[in-house]
C-alpha atoms as a PDB file:
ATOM      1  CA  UNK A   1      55.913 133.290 170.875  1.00  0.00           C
ATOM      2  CA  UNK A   2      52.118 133.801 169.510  1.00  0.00           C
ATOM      3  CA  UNK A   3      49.792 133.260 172.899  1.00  0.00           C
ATOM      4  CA  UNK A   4      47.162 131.924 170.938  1.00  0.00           C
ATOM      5  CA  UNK A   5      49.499 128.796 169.062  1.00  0.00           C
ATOM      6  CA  UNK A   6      47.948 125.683 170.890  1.00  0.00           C
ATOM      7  CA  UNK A   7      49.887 122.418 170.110  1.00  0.00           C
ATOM      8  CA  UNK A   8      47.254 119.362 169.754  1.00  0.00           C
ATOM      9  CA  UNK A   9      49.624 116.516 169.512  1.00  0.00           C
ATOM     10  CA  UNK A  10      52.292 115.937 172.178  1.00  0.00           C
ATOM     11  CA  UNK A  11      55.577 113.601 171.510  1.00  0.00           C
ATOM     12  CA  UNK A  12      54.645 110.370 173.572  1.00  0.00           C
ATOM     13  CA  UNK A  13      57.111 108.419 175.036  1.00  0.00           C
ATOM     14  CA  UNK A  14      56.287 104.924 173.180  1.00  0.00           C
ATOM     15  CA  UNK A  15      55.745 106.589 169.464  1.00  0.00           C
ATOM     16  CA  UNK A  16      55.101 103.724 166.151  1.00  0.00           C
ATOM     17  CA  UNK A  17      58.397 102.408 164.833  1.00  0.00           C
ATOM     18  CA  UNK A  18      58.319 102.758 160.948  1.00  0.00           C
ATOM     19  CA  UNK A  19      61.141 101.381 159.103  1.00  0.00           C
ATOM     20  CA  UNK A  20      63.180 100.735 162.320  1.00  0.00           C
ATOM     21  CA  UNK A  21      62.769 104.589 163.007  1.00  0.00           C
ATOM     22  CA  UNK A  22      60.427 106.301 165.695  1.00  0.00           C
ATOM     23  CA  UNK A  23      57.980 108.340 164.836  1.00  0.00           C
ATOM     24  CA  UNK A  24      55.819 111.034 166.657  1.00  0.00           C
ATOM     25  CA  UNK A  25      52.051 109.491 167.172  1.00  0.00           C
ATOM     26  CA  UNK A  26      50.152 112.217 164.601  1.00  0.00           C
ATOM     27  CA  UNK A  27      52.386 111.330 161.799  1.00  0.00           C
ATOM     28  CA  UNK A  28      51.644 107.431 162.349  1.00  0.00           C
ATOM     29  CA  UNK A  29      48.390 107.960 163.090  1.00  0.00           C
ATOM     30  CA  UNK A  30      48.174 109.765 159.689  1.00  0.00           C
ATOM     31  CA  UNK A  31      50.064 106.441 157.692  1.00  0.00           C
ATOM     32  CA  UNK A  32      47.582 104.696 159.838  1.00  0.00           C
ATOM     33  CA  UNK A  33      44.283 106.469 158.296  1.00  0.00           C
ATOM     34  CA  UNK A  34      46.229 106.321 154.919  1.00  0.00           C
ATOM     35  CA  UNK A  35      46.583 102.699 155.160  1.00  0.00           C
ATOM     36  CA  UNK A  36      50.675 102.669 154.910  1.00  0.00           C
ATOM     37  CA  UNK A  37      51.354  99.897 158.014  1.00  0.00           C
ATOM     38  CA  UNK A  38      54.172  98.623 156.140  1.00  0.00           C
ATOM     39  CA  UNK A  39      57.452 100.013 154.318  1.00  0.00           C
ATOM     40  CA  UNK A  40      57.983  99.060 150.640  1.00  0.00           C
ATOM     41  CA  UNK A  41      61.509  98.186 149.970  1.00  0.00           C
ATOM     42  CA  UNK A  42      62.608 101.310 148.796  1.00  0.00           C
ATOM     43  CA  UNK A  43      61.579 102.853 152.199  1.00  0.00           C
ATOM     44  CA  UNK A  44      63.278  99.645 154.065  1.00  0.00           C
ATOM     45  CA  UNK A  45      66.270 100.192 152.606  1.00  0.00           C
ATOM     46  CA  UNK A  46      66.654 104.552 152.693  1.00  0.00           C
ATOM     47  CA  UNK A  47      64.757 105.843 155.787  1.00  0.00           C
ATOM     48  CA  UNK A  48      66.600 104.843 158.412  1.00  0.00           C
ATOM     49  CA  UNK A  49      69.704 106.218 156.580  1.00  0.00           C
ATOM     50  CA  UNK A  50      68.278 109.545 155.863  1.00  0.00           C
ATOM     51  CA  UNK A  51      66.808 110.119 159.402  1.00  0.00           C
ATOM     52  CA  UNK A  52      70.721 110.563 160.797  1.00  0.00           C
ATOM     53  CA  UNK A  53      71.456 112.694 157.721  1.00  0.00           C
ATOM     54  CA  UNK A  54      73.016 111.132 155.055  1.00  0.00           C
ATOM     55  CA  UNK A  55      71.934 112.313 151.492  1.00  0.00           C
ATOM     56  CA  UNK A  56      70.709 109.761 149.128  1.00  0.00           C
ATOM     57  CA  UNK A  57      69.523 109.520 145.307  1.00  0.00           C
ATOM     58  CA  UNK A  58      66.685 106.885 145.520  1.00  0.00           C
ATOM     59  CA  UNK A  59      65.726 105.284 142.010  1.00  0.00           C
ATOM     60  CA  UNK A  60      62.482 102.916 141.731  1.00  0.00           C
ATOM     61  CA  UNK A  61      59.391 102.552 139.893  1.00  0.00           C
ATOM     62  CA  UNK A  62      56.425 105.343 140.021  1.00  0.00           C
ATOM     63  CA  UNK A  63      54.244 104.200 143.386  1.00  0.00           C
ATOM     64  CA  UNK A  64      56.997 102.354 145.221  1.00  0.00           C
ATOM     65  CA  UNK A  65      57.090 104.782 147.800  1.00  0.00           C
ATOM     66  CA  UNK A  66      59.810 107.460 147.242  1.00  0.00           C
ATOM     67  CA  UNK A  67      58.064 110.823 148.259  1.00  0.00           C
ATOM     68  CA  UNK A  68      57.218 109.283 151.758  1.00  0.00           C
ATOM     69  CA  UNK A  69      60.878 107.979 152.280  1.00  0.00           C
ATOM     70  CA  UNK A  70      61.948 111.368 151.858  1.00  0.00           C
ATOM     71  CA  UNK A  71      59.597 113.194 153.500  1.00  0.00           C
ATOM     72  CA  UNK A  72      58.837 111.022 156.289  1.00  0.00           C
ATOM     73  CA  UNK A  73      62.770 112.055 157.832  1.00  0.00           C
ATOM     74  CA  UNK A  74      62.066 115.622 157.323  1.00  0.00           C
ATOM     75  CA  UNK A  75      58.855 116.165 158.797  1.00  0.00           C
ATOM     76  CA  UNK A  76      59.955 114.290 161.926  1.00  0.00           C
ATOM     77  CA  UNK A  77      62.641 116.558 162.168  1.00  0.00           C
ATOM     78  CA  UNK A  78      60.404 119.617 161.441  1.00  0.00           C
ATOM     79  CA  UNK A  79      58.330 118.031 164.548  1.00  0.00           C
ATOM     80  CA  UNK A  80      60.576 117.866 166.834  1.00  0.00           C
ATOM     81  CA  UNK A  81      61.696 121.222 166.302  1.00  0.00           C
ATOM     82  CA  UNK A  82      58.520 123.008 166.580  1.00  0.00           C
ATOM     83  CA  UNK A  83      57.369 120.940 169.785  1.00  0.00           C
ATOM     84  CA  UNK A  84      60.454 121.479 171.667  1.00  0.00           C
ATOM     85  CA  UNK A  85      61.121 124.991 170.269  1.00  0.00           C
ATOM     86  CA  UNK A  86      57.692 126.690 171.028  1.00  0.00           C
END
């Protein structure tokens, strides 16, 4: 483990709900200062589903959201790994 590796954000017991699904405070605090406060339908309907693994092909419109519904499950994942791992 690198000494020098500080961690700046610490999982919080009472983190933002987005789509039904809990999320560490940086990463809504960073939909927060990107004004995203609420899920477009394509993210309503495939987060939640691709947080407990399940695969999906998502199809809608240019802007509606995809790229954050897919990302969104894998970065909290990533999260949770490095704060509990180091």
């Amino acid at each position: 483990m690198n000494s020098s590796l500080k961690i700046t954000h610490a999982y919080q017991p009472n983190p933002m709900k987005f789509c039904g699904v809990s999320i560490p405070s940086p990463m809504s605090n960073s939909l927060e200062t990107m004004n995203i406060v609420e899920p477009t339908p394509i993210q309503k309907a495939a987060i939640g589903p691709l947080t407990t693994g399940l695969s999906a092909i998502l199809h809608a419109e240019t802007g509606s959201g995809k790229t954050l519904t897919y990302l969104l499950p894998l970065l909290k994942r990533l999260y949770f790994r490095y704060v509990f791992y180091y």
